[in-house]
Protein backbone atom coordinates (compact mmCIF):
# COMPACT_ATOMS: atom_id res chain seq x y z
CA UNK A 1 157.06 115.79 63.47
CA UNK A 2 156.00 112.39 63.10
CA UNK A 3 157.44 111.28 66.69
CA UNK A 4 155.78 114.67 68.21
CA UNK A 5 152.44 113.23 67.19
CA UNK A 6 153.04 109.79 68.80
CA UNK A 7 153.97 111.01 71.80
CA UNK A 8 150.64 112.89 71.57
CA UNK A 9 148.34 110.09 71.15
CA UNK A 10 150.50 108.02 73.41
CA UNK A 11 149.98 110.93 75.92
CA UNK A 12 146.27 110.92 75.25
CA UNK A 13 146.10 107.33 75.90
CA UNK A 14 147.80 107.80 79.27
CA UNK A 15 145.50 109.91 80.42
CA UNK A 16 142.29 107.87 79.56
CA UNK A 17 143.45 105.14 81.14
CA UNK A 18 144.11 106.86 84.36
CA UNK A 19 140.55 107.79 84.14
CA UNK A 20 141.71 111.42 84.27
CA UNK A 21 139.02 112.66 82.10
CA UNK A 22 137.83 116.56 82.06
CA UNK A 23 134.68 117.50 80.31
CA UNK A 24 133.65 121.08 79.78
CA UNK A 25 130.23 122.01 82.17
CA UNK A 26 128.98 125.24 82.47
CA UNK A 27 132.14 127.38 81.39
CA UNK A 28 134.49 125.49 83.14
CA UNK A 29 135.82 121.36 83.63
CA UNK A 30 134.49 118.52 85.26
CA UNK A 31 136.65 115.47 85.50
CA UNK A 32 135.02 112.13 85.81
CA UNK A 33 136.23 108.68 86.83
CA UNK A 34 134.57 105.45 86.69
CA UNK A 35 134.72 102.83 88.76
CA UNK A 36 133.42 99.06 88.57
CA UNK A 37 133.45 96.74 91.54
CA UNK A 38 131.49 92.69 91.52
CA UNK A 39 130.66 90.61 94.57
CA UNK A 40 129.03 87.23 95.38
CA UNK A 41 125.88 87.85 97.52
CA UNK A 42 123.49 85.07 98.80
CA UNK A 43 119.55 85.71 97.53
CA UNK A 44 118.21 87.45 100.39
CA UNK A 45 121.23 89.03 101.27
CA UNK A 46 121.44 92.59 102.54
CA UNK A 47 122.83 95.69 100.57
CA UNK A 48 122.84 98.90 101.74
CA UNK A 49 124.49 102.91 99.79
CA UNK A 50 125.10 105.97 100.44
CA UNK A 51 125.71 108.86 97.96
CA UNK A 52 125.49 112.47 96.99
CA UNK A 53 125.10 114.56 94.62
CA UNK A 54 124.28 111.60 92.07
CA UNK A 55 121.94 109.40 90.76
CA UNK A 56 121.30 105.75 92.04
CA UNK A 57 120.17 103.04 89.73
CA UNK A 58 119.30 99.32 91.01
CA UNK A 59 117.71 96.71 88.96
CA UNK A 60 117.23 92.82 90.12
CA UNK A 61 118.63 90.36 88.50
CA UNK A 62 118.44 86.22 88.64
CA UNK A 63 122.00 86.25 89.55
CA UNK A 64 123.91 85.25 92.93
CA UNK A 65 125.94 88.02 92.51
CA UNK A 66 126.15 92.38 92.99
CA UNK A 67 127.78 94.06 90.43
CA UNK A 68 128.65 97.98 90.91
CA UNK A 69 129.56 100.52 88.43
CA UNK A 70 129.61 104.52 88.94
CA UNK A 71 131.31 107.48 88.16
CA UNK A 72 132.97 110.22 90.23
CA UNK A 73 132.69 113.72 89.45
CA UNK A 74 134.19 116.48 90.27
CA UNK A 75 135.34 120.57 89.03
CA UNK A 76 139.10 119.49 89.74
CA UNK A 77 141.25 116.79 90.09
CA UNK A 78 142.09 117.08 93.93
CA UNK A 79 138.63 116.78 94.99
CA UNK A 80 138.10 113.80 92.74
CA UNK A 81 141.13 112.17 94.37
CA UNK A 82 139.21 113.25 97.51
CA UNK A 83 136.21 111.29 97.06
CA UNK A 84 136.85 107.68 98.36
CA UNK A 85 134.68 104.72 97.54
CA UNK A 86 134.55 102.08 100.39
CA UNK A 87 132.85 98.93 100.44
CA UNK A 88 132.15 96.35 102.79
CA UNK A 89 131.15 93.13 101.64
CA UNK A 90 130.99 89.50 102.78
CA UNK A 91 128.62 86.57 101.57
CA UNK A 92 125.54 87.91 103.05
CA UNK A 93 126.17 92.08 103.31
CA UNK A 94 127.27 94.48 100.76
CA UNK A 95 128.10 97.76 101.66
CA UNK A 96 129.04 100.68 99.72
CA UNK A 97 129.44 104.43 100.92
CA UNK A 98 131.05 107.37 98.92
CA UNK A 99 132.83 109.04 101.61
CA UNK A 100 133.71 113.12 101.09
CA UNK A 101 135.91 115.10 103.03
CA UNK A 102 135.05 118.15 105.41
CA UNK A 103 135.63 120.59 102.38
CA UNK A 104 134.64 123.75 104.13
CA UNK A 105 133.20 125.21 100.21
CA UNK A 106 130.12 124.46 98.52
CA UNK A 107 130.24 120.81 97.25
CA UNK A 108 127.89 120.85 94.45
CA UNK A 109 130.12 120.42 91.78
CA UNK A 110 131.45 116.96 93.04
CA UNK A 111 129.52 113.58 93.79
CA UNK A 112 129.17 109.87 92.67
CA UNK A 113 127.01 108.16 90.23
CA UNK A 114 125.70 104.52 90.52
CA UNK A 115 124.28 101.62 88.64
CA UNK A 116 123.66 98.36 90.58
CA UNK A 117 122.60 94.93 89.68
CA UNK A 118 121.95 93.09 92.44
CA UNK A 119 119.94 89.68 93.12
CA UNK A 120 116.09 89.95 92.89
CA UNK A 121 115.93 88.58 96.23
CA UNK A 122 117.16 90.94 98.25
CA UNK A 123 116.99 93.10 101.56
CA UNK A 124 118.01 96.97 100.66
CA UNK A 125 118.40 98.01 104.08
CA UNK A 126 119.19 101.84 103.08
CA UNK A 127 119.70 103.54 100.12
CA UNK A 128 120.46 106.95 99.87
CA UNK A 129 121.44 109.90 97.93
CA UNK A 130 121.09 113.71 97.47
CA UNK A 131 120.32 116.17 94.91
CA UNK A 132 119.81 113.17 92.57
CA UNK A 133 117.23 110.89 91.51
CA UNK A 134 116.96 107.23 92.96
CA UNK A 135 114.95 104.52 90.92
CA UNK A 136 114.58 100.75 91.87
CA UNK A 137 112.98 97.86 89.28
CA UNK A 138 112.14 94.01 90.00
CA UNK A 139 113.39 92.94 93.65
CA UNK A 140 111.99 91.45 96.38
CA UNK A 141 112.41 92.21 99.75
CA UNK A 142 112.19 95.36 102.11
CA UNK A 143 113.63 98.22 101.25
CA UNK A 144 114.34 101.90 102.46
CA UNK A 145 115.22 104.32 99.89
CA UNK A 146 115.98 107.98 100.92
CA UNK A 147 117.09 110.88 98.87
CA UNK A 148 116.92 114.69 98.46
CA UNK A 149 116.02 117.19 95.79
CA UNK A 150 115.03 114.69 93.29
CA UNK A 151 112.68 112.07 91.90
CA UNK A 152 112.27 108.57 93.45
CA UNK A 153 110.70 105.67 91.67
CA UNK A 154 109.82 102.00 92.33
CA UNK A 155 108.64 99.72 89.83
CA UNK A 156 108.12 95.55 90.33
CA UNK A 157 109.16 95.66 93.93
CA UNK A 158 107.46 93.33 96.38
CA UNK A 159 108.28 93.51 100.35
CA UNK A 160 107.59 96.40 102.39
CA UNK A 161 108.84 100.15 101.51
CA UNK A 162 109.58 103.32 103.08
CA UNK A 163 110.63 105.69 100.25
CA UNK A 164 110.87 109.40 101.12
CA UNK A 165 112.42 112.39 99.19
CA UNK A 166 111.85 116.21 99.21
CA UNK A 167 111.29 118.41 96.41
CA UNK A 168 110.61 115.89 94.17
CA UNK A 169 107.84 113.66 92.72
CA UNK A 170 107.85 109.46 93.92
CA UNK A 171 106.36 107.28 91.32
CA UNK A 172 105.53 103.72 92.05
CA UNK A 173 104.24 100.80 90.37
CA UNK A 174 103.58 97.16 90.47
CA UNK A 175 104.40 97.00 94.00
CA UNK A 176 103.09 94.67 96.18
CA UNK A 177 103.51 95.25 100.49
CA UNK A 178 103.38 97.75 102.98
CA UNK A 179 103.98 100.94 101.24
CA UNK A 180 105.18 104.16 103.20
CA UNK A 181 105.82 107.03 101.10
CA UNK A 182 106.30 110.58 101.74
CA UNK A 183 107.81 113.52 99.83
CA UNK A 184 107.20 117.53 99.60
CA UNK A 185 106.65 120.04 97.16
CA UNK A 186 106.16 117.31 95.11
CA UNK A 187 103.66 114.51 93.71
CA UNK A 188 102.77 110.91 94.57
CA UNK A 189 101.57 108.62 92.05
CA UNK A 190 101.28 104.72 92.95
CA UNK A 191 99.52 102.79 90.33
CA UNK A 192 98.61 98.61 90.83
CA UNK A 193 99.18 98.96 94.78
CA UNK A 194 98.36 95.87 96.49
CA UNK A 195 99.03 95.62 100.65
CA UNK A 196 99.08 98.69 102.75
CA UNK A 197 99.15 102.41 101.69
CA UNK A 198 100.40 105.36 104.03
CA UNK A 199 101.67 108.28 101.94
CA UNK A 200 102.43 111.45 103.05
CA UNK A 201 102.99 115.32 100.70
CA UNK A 202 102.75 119.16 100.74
CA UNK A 203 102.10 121.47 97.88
CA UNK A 204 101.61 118.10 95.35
CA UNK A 205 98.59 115.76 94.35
CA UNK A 206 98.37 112.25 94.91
CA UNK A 207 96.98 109.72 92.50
CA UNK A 208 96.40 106.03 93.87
CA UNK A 209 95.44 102.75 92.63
CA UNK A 210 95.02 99.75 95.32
CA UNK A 211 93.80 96.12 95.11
CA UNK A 212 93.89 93.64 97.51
CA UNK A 213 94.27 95.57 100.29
CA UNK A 214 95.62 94.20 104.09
CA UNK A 215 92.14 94.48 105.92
CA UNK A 216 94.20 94.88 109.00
CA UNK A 217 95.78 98.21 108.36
CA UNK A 218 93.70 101.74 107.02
CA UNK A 219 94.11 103.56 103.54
CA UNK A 220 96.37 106.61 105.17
CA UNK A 221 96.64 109.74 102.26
CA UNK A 222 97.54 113.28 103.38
CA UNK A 223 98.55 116.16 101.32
CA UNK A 224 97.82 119.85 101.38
CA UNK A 225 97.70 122.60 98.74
CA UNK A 226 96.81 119.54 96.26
CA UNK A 227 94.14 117.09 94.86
CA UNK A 228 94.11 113.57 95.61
CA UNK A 229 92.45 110.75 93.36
CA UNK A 230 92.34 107.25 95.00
CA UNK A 231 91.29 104.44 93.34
CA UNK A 232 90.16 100.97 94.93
CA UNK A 233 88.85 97.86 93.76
CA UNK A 234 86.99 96.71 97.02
CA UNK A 235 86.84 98.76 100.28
CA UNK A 236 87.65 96.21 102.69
CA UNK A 237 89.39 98.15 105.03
CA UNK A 238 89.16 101.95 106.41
CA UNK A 239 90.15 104.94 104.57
CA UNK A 240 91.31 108.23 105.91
CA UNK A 241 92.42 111.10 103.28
CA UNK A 242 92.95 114.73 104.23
CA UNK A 243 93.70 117.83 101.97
CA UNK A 244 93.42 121.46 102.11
CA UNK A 245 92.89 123.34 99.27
CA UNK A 246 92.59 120.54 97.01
CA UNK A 247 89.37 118.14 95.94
CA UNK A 248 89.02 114.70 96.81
CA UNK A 249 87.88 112.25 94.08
CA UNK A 250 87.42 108.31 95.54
CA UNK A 251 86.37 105.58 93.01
CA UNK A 252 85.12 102.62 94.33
CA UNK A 253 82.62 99.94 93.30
CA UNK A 254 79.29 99.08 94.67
CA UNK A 255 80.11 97.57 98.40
CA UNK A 256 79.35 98.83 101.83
CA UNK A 257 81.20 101.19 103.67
CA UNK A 258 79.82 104.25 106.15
CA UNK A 259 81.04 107.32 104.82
CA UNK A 260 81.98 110.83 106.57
CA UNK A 261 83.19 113.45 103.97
CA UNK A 262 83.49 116.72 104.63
CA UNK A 263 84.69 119.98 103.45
CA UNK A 264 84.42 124.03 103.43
CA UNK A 265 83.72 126.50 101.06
CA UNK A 266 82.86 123.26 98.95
CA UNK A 267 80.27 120.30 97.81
CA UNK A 268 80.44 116.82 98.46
CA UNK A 269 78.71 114.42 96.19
CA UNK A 270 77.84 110.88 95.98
CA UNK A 271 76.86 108.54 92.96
CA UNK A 272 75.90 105.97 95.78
CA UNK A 273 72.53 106.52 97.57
CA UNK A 274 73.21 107.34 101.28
CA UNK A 275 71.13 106.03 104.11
CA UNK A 276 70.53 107.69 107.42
CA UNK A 277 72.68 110.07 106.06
CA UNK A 278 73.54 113.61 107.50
CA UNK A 279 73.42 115.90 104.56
CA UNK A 280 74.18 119.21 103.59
CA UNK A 281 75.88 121.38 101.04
CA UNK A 282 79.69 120.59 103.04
CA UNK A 283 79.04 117.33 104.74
CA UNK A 284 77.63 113.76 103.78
CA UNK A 285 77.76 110.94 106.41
CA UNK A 286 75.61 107.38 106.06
CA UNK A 287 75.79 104.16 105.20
CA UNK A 288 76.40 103.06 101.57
CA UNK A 289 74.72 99.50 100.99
CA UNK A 290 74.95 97.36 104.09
CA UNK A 291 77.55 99.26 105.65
CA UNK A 292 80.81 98.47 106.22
CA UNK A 293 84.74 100.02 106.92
CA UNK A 294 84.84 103.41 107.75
CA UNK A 295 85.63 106.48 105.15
CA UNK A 296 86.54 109.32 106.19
CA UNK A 297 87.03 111.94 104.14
CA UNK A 298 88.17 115.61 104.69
CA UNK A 299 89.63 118.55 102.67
CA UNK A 300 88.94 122.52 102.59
CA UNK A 301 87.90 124.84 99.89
CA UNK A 302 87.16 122.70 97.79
CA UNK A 303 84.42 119.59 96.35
CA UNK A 304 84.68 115.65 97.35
CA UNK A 305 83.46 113.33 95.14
CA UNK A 306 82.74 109.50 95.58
CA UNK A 307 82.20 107.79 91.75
CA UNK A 308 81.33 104.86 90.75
CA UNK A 309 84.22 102.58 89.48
């Protein structure tokens, strides 16, 4: 009896350290295997993945060196043995793809996980997912981050960013560049903005908080079937923002600017006095102190409001 339950736990052991593990999900099993891979990569270096069906998680670090760990998934061991991860990688690039095969079935049940650390100083030239969330803390550099059917978030990132997902909400923060965003059927939320701001939803609100803006480049917001609340500390460049069926609320402080708001089957209000204005229940155009940038403001069915901040 006694050698029938080592050869059980030696059997057990086997099998973990294949990696061949099986968890029950829904009913049936999922088997998992992790992987962990480490490269040398100069600061400012280039790193580009692509995923699916999984989550991507990169954080800076002060270190000259990438270091990748993940897990595959899948509802049988074939398809996990399917899943290949291939990498690419000198002194300068990394390069990391989760290649599938054709299968001709729904895929769903199978993907790849990741968790990078990377050097702060870095150029992520595109990284991608689907049906899984992608978040991205403390580097510097440009980066393009693209994913599907879930949640994308920034935080401490400064160099330029076009981040785009669908059915889900992108939250950013601390950033500091040219900022690109654009989701659907989902919010935008961008608190401590500083550069350039150009974001794009449907069917979500979008809440945004810019200082020091690029003089050189307009405050771009457009959403529909939502509100939008933008906050500024100076307007020292021009604003355009367009909803439908949604209210506009700017907050500004007390500097000049000529405003054009408008809206239907709504008000639009102002805590700043308006000279040579054009007023009337659905429009309100003038200058605000000495003048200034131009902001344009437009939405339907519902109220605009400019506040003091």
């Amino acid at each position: 009896m006694r050698h029938l339950q080592l050869a059980a736990v030696f059997t057990a052991i086997a099998c973990l350290s294949a990696c061949d593990l099986a968890e029950a999900v829904g009913g049936g099993q999922r088997f998992r295997e992790p992987f962990d891979y480490a490269y040398d990569l100069k600061p400012g270096g280039r790193f580009t993945l692509e995923g699916f069906n999984g989550s991507v998680e990169i954080t800076g670090w002060d270190r000259d060196r990438v270091e990748i760990h993940g897990e595959k998934y899948a509802s049988d061991r074939s398809r996990l043995d399917d899943i290949q991860i291939d990498i690419l990688h000198t002194a300068d690039v990394v390069s990391v793809k989760a290649s599938r095969p054709g299968w001709t079935d729904w895929s769903g049940n199978a993907g790849v996980k990741f968790m990078v650390h990377l050097p702060r100083k870095v150029v992520l030239g595109e990284v991608k997912t689907s049906n899984g969330p992608i978040s991205v803390e403390g580097t510097e550099g440009r980066a393009r981050l693209l994913t599907s059917n879930g949640p994308l978030k920034v935080r401490d990132l400064k160099g330029d960013l076009d981040a785009r997902t669908s059915n889900g909400p992108l939250t950013i923060s601390g950033f500091s560049g040219a900022l690109v965003a654009q989701t659907s059927n989902g919010p935008i939320n961008a608190d401590g903005v500083e550069g350039v701001v150009d974001v794009t939803t449907s069917n979500g609100p979008v809440d945004v908080s810019a200082a020091g803006l690029d003089s050189s480049r307009p405050v771009k917001i457009r959403t529909s079937n939502g509100p939008v609340r933008l906050a500024l500390d100076k307007v020292n460049t021009d604003v355009q923002v367009r909803s439908s069926n949604g209210p506009i609320n700017l907050k500004v402080p007390e500097s000049g600017m000529y405003l054009m708001a408008s809206t239907s089957s709504g008000r639009v209000r102002s805590e700043f006095p308006v000279g040579g204005q054009t007023e009337s229940k659905s429009e309100l155009a003038g200058r605000i102190g000495a003048g200034g940038p131009t902001v344009n403001l437009r939405t339907s069915n519902s109220n605009i409001q400019i506040t003091r901040r």
